[in-house]
PDB file of N, CA and C in Angstrom:
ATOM      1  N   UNK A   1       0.827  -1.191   0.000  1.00  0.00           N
ATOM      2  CA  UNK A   1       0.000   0.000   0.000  1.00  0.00           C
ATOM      3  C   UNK A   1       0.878   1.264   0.000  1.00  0.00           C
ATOM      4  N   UNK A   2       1.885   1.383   0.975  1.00  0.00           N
ATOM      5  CA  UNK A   2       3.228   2.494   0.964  1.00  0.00           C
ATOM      6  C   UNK A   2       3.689   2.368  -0.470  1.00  0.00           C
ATOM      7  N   UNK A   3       3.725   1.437  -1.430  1.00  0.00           N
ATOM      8  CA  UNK A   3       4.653   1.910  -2.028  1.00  0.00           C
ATOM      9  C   UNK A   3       3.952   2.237  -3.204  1.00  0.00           C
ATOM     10  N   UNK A   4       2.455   1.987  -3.446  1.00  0.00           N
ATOM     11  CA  UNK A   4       1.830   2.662  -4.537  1.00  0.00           C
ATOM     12  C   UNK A   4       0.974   3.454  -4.631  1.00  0.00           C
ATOM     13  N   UNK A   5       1.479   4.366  -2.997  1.00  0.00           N
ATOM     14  CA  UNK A   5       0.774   5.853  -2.636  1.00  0.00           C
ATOM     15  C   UNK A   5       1.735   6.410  -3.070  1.00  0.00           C
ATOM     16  N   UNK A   6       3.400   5.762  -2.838  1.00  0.00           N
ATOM     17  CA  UNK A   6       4.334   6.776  -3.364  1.00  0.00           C
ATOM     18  C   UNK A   6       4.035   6.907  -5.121  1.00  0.00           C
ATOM     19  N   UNK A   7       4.243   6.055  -5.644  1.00  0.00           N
ATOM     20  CA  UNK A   7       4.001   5.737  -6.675  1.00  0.00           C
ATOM     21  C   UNK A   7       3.033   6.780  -7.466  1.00  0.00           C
ATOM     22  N   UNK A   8       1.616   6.652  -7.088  1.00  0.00           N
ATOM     23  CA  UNK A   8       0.456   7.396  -7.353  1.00  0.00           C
ATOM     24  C   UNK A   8       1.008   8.751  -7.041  1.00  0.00           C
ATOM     25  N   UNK A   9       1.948   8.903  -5.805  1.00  0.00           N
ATOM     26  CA  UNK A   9       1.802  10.495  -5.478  1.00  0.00           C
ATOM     27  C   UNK A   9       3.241  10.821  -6.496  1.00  0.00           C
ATOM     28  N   UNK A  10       4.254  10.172  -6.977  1.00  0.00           N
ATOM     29  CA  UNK A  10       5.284  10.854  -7.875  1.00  0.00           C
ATOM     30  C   UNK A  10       4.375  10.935  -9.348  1.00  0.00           C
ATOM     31  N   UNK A  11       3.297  10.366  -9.517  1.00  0.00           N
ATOM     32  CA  UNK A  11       2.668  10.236 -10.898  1.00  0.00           C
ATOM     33  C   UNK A  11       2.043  11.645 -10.925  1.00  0.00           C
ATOM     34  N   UNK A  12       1.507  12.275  -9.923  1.00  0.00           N
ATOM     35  CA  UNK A  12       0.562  13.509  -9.038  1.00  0.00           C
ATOM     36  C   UNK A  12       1.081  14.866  -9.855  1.00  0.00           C
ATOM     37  N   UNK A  13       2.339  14.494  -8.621  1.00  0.00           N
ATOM     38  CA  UNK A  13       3.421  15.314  -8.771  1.00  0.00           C
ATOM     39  C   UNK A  13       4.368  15.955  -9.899  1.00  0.00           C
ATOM     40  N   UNK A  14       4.923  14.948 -10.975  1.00  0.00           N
ATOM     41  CA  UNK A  14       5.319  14.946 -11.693  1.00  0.00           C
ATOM     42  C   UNK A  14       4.456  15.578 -12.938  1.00  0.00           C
ATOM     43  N   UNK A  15       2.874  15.271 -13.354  1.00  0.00           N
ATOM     44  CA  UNK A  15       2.003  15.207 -13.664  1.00  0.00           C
ATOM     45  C   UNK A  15       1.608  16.653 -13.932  1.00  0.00           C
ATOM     46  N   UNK A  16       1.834  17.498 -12.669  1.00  0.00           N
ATOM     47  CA  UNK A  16       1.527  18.707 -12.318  1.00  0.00           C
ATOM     48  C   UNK A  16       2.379  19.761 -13.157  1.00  0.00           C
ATOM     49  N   UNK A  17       3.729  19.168 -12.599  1.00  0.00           N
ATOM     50  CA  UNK A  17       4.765  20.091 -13.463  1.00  0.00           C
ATOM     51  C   UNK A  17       5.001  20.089 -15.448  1.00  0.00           C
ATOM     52  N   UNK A  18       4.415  19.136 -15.223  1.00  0.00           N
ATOM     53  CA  UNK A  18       3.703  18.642 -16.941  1.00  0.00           C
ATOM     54  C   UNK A  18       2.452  19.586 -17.186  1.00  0.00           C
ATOM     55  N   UNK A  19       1.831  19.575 -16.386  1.00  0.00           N
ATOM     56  CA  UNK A  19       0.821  20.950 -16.903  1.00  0.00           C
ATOM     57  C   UNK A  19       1.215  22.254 -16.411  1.00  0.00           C
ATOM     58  N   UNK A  20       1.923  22.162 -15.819  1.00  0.00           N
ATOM     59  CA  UNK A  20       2.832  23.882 -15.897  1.00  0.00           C
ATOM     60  C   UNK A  20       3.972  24.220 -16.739  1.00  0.00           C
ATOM     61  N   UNK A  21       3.882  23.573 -17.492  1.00  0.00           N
ATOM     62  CA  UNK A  21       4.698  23.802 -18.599  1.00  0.00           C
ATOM     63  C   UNK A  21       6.180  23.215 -18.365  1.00  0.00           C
ATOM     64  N   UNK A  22       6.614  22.751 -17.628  1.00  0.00           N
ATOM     65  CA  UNK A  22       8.217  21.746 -17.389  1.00  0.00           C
ATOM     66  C   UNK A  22       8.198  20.727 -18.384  1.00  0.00           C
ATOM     67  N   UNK A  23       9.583  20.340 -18.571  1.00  0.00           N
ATOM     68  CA  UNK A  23      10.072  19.469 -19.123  1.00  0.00           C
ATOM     69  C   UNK A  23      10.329  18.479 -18.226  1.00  0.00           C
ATOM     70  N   UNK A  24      10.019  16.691 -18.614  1.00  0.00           N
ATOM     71  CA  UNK A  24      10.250  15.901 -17.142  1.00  0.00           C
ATOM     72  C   UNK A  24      11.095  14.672 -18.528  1.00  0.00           C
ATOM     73  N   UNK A  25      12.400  14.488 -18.772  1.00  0.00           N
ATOM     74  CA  UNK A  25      13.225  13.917 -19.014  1.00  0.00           C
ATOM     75  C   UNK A  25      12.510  12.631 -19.843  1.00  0.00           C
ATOM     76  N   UNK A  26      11.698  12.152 -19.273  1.00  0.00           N
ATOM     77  CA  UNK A  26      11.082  10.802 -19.767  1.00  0.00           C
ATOM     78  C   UNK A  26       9.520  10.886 -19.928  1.00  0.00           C
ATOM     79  N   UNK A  27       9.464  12.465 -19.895  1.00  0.00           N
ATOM     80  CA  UNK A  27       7.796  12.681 -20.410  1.00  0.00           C
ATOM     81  C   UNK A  27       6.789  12.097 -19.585  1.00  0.00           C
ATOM     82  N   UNK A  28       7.525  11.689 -18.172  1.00  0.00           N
ATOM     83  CA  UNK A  28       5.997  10.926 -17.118  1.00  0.00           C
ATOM     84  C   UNK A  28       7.470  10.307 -15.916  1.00  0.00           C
ATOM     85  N   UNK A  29       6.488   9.771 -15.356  1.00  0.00           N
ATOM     86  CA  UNK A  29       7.369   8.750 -14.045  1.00  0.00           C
ATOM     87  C   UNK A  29       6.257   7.467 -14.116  1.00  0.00           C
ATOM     88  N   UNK A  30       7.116   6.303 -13.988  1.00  0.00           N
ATOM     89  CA  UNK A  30       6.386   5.248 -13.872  1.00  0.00           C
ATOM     90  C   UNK A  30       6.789   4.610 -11.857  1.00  0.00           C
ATOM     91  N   UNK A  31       7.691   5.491 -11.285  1.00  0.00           N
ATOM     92  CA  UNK A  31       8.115   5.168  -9.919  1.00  0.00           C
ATOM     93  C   UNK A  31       8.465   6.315  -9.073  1.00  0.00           C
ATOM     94  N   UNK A  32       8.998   5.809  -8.255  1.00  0.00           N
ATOM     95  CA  UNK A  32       8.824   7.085  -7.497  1.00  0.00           C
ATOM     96  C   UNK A  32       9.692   8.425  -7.193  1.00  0.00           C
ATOM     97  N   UNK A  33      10.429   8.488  -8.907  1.00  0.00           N
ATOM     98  CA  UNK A  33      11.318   9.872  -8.975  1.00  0.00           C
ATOM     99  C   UNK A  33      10.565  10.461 -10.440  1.00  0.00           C
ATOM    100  N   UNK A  34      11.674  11.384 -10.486  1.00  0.00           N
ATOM    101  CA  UNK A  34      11.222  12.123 -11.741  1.00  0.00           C
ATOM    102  C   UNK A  34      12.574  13.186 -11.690  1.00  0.00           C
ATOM    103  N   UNK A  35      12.647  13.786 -13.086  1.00  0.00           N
ATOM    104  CA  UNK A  35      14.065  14.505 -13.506  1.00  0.00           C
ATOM    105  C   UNK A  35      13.438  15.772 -14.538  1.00  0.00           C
ATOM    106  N   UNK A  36      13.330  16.446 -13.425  1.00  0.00           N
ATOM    107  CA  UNK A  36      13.308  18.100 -14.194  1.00  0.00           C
ATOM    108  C   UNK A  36      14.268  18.404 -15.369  1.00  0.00           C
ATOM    109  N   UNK A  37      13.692  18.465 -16.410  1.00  0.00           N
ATOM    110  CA  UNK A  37      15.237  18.992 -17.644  1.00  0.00           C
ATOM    111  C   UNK A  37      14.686  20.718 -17.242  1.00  0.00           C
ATOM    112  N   UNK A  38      15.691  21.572 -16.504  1.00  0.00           N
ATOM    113  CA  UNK A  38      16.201  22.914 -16.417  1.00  0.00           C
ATOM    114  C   UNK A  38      16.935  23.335 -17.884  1.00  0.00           C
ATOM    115  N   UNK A  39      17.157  22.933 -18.750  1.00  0.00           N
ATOM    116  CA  UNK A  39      18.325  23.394 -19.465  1.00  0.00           C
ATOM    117  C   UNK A  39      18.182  24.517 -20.497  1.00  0.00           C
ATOM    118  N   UNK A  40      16.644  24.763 -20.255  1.00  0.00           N
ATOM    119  CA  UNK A  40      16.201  26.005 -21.032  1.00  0.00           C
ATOM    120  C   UNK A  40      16.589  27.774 -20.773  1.00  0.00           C
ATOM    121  N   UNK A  41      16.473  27.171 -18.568  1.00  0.00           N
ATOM    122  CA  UNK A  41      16.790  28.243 -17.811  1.00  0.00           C
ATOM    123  C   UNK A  41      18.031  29.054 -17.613  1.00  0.00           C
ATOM    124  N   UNK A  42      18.194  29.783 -17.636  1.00  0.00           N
ATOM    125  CA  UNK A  42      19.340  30.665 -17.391  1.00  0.00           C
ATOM    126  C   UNK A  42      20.316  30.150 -15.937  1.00  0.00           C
ATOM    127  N   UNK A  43      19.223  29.641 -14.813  1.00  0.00           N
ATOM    128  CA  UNK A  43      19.512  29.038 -13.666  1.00  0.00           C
ATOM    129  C   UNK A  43      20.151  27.530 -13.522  1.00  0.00           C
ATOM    130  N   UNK A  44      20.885  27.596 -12.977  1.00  0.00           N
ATOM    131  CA  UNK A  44      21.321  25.642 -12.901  1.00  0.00           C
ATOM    132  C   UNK A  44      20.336  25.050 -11.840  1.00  0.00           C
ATOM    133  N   UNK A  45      20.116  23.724 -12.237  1.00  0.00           N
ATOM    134  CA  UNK A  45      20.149  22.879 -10.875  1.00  0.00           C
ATOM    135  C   UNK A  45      20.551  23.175  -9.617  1.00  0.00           C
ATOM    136  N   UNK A  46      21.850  23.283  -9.577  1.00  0.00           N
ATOM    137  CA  UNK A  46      22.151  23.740  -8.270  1.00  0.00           C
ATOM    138  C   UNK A  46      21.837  25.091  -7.568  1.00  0.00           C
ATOM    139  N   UNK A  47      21.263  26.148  -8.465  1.00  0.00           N
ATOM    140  CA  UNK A  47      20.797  27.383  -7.798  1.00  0.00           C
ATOM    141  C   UNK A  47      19.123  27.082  -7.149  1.00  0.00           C
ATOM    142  N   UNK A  48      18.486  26.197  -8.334  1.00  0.00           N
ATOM    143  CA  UNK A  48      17.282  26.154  -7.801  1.00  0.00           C
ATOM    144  C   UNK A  48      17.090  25.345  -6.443  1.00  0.00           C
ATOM    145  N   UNK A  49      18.135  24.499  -6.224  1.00  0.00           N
ATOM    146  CA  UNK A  49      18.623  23.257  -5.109  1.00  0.00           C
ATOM    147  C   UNK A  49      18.555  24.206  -4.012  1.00  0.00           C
ATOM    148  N   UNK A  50      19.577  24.964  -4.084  1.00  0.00           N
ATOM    149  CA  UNK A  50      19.588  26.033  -3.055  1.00  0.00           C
ATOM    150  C   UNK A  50      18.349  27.162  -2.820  1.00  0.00           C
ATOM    151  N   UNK A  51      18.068  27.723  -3.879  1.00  0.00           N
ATOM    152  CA  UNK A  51      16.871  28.375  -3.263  1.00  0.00           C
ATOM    153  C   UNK A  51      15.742  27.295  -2.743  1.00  0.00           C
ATOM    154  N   UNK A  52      15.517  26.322  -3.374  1.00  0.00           N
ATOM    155  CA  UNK A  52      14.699  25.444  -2.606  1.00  0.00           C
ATOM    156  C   UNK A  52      14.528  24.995  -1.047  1.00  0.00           C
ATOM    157  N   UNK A  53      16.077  25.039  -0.632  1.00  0.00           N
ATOM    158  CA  UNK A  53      16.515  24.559   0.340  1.00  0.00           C
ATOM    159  C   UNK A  53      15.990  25.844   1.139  1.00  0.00           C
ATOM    160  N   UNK A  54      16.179  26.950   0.742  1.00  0.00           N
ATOM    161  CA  UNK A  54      16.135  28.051   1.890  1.00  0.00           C
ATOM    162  C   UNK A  54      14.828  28.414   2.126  1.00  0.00           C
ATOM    163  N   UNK A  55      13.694  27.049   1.172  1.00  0.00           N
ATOM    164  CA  UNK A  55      12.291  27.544   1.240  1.00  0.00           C
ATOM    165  C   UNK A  55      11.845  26.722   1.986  1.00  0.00           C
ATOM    166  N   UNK A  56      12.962  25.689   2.670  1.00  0.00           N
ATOM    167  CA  UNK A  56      12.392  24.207   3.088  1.00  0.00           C
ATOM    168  C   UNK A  56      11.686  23.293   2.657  1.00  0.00           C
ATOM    169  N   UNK A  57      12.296  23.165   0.937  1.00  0.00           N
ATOM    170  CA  UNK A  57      11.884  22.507   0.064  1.00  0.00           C
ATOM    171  C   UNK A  57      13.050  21.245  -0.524  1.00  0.00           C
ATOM    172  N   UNK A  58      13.625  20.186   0.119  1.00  0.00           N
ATOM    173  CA  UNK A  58      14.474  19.434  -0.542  1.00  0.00           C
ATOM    174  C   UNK A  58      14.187  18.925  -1.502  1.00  0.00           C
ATOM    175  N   UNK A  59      15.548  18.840  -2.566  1.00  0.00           N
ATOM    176  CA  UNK A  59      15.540  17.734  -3.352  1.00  0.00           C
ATOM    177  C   UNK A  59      16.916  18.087  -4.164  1.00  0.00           C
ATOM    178  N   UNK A  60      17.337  17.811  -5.425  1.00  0.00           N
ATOM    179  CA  UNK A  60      19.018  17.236  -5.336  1.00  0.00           C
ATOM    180  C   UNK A  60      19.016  17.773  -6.876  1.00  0.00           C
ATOM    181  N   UNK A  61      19.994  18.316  -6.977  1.00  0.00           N
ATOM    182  CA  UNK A  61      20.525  18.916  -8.396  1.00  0.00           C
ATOM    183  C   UNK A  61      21.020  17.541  -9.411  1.00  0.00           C
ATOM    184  N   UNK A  62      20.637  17.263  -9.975  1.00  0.00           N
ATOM    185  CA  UNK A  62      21.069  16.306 -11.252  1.00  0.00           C
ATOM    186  C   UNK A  62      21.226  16.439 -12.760  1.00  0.00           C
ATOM    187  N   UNK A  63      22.753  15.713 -13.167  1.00  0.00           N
ATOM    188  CA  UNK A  63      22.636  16.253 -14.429  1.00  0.00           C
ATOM    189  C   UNK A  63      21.385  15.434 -15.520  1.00  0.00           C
ATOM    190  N   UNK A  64      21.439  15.830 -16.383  1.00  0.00           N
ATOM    191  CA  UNK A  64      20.292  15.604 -17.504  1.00  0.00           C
ATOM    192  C   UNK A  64      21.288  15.085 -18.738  1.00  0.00           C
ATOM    193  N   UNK A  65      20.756  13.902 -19.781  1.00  0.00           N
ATOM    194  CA  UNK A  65      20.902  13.312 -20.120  1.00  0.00           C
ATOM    195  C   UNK A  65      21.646  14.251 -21.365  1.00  0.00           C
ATOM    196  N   UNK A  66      23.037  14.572 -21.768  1.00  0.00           N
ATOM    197  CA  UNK A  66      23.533  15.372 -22.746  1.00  0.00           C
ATOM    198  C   UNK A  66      23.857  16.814 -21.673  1.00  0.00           C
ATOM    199  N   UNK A  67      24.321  16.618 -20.670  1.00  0.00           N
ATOM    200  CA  UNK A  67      24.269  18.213 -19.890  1.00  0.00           C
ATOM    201  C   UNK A  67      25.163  18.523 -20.443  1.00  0.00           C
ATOM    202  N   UNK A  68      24.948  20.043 -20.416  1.00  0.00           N
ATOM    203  CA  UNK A  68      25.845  20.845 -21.092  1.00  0.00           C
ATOM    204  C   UNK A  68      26.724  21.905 -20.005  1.00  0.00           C
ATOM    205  N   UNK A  69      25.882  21.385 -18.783  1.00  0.00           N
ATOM    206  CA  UNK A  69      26.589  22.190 -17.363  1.00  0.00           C
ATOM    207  C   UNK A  69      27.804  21.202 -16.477  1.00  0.00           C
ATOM    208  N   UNK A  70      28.301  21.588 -15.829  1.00  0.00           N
ATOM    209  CA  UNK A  70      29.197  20.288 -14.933  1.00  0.00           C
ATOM    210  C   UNK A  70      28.302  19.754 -13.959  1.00  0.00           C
ATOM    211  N   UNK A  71      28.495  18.621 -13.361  1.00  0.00           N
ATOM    212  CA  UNK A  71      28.231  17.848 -12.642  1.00  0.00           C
ATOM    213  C   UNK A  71      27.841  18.875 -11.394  1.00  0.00           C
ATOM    214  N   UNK A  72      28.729  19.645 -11.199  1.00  0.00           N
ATOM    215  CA  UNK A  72      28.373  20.371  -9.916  1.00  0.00           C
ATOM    216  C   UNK A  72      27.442  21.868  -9.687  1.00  0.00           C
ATOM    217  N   UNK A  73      27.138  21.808 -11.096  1.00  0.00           N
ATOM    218  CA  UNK A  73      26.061  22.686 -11.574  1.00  0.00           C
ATOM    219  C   UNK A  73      24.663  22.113 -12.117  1.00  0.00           C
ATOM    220  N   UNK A  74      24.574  21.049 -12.628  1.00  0.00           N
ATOM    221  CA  UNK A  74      23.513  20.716 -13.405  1.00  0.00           C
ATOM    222  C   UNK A  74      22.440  21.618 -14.398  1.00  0.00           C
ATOM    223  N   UNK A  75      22.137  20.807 -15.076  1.00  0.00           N
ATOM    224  CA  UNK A  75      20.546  21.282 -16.185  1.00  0.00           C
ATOM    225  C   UNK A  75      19.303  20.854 -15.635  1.00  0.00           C
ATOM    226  N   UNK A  76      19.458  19.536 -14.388  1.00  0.00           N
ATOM    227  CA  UNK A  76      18.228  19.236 -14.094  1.00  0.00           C
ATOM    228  C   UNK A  76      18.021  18.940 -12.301  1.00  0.00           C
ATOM    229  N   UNK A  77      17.039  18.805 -11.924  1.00  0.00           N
ATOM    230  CA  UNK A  77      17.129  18.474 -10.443  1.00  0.00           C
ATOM    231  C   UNK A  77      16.011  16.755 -10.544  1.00  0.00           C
ATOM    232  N   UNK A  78      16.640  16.307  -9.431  1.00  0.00           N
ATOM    233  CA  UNK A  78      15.555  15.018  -9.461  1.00  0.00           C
ATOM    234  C   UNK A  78      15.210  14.723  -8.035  1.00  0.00           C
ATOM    235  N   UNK A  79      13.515  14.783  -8.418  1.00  0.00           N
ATOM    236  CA  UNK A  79      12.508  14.686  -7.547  1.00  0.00           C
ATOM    237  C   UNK A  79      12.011  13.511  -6.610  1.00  0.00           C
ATOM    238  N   UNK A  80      12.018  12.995  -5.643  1.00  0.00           N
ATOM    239  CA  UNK A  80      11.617  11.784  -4.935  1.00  0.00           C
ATOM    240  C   UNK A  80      10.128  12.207  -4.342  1.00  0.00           C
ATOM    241  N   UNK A  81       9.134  10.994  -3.831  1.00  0.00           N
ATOM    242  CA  UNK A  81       8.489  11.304  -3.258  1.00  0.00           C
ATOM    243  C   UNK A  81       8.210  10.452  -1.851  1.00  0.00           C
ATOM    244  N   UNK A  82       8.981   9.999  -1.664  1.00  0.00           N
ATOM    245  CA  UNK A  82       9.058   8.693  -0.829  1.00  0.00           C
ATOM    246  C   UNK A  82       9.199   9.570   0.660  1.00  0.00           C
ATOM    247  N   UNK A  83       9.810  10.311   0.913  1.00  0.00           N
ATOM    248  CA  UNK A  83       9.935  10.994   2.356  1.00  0.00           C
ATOM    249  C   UNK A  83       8.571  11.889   2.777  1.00  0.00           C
ATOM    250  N   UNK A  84       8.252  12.815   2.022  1.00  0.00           N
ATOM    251  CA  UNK A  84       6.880  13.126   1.632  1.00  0.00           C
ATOM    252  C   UNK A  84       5.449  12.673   2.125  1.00  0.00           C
ATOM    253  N   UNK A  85       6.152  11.351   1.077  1.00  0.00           N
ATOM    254  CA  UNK A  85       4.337  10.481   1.496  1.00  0.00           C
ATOM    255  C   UNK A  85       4.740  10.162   2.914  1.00  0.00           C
ATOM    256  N   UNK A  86       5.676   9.347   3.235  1.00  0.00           N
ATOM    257  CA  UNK A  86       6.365   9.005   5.101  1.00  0.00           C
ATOM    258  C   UNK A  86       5.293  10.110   5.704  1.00  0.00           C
ATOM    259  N   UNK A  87       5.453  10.868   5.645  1.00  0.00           N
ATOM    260  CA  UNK A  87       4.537  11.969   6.451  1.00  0.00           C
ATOM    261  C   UNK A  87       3.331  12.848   6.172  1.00  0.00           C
ATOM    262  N   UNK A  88       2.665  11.549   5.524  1.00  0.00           N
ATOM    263  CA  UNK A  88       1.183  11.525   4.844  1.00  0.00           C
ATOM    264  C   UNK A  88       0.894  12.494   4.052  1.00  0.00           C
ATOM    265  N   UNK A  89       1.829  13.209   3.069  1.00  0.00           N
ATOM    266  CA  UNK A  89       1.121  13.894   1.727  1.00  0.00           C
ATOM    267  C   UNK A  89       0.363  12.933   0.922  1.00  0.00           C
ATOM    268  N   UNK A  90      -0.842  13.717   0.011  1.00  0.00           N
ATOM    269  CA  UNK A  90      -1.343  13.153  -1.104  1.00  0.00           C
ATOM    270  C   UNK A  90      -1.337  13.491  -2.352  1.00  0.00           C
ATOM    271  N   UNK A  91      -1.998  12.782  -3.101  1.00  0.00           N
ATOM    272  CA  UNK A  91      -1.748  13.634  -4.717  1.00  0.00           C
ATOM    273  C   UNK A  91      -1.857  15.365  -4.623  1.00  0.00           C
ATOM    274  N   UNK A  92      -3.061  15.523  -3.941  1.00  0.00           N
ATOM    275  CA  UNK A  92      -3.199  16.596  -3.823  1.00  0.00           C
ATOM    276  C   UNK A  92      -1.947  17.728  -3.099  1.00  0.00           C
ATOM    277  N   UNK A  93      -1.652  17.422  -2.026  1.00  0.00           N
ATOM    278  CA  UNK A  93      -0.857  18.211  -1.617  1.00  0.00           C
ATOM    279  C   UNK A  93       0.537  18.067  -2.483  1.00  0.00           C
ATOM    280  N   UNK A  94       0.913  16.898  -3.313  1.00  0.00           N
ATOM    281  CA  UNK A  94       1.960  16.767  -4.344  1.00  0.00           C
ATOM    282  C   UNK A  94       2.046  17.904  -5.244  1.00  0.00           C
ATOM    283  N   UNK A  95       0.672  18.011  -5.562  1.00  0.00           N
ATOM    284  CA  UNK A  95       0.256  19.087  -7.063  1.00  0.00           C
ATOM    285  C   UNK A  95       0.588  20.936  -6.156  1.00  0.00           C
ATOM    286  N   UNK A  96       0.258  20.764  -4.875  1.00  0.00           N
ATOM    287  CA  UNK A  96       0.112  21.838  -4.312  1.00  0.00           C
ATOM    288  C   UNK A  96       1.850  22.628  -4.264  1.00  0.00           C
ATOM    289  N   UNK A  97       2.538  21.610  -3.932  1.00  0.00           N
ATOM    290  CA  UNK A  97       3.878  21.962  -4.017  1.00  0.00           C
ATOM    291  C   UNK A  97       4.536  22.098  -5.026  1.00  0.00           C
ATOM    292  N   UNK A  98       4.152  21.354  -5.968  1.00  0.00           N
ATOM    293  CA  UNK A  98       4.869  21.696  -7.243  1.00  0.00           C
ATOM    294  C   UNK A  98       4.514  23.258  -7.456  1.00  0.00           C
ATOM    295  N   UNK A  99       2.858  23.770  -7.323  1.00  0.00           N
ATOM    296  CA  UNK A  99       2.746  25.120  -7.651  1.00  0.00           C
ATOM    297  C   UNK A  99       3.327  25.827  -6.748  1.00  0.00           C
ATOM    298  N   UNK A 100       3.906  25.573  -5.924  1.00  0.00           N
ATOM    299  CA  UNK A 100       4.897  26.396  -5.129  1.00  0.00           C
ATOM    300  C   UNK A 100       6.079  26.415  -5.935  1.00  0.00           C
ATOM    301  N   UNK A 101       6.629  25.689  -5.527  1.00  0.00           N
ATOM    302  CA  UNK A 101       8.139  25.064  -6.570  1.00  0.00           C
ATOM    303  C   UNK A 101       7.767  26.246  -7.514  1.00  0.00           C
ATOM    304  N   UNK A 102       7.139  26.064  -8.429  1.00  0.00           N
ATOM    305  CA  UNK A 102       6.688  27.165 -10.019  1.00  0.00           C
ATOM    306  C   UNK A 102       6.697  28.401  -9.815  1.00  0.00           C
ATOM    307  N   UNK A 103       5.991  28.841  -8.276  1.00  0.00           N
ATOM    308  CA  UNK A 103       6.165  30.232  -7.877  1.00  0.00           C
ATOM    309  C   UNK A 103       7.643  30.263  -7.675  1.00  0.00           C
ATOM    310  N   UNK A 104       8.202  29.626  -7.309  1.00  0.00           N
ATOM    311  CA  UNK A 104       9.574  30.042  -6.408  1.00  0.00           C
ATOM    312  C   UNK A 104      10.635  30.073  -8.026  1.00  0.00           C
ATOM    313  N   UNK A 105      10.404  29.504  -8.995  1.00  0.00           N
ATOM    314  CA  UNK A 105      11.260  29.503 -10.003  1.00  0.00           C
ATOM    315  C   UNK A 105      10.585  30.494 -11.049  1.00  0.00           C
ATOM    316  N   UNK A 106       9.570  31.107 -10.946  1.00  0.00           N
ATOM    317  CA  UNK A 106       9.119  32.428 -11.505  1.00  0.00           C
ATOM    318  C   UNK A 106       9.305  33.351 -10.700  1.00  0.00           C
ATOM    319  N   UNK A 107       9.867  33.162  -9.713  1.00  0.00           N
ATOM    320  CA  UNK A 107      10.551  34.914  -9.003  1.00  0.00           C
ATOM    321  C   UNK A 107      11.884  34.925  -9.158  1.00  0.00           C
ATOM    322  N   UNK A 108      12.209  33.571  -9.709  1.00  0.00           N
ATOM    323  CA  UNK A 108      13.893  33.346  -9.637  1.00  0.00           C
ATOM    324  C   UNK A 108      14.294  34.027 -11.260  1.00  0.00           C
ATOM    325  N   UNK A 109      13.100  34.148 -12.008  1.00  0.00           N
ATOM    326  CA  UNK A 109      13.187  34.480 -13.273  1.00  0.00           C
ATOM    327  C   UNK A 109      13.214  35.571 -13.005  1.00  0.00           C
ATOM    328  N   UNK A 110      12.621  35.988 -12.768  1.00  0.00           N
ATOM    329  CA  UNK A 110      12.458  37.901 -12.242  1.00  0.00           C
ATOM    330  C   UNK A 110      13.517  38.679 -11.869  1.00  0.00           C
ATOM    331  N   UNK A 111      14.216  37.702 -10.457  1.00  0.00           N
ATOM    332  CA  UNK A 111      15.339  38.363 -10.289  1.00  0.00           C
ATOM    333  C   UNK A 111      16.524  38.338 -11.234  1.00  0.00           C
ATOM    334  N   UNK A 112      16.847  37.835 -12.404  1.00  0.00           N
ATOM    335  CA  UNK A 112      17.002  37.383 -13.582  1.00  0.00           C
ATOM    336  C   UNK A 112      17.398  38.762 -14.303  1.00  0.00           C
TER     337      UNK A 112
END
């Protein structure tokens, strides 16, 4: 049952940022990650890592398949949902954060 709430909730999640216009590496998640392609943005992986972090939002800078950034910068970040659900999120609150996430990388454009 744990593991195909995670499941259902990275499908949510992932799902969301697919209708906000992101790029997700493999066009869906069939488990319980997913891989933002950034490489459009002016921003790396690792900036959004960090502003994330200072929003109390984890998750991990990764490169993307052909990066054109270093390893310690990245084009993409990749998403888990497994800690999350641990502390009873649902689809819903999945979708809710991503539109956070979206706010927080449309002010990052701004300051831009």
């Amino acid at each position: 049952d744990y593991a195909r709430r995670v499941v259902e909730n990275s499908k949510a999640f992932c799902d969301e940022f697919l209708k906000l216009g992101y790029k997700v590496v493999t066009g869906g998640t069939e488990n319980h990650v997913f891989l933002l392609d950034l490489s459009e943005f002016e921003f790396t992986g690792k900036d959004l890592q960090d502003k994330l972090d200072a929003n109390h939002i984890t998750l991990n800078k990764n490169c993307i398949p052909n990066d054109k950034r270093s390893p310690m910068q990245t084009s993409g970040v990749r998403i888990g949902t497994a800690p999350m659900t641990t502390r009873g999120y649902d689809e819903e609150d999945f979708r809710e954060v991503a539109r956070k996430i979206d706010n927080i990388i449309k002010r990052m454009l701004e300051e831009n």
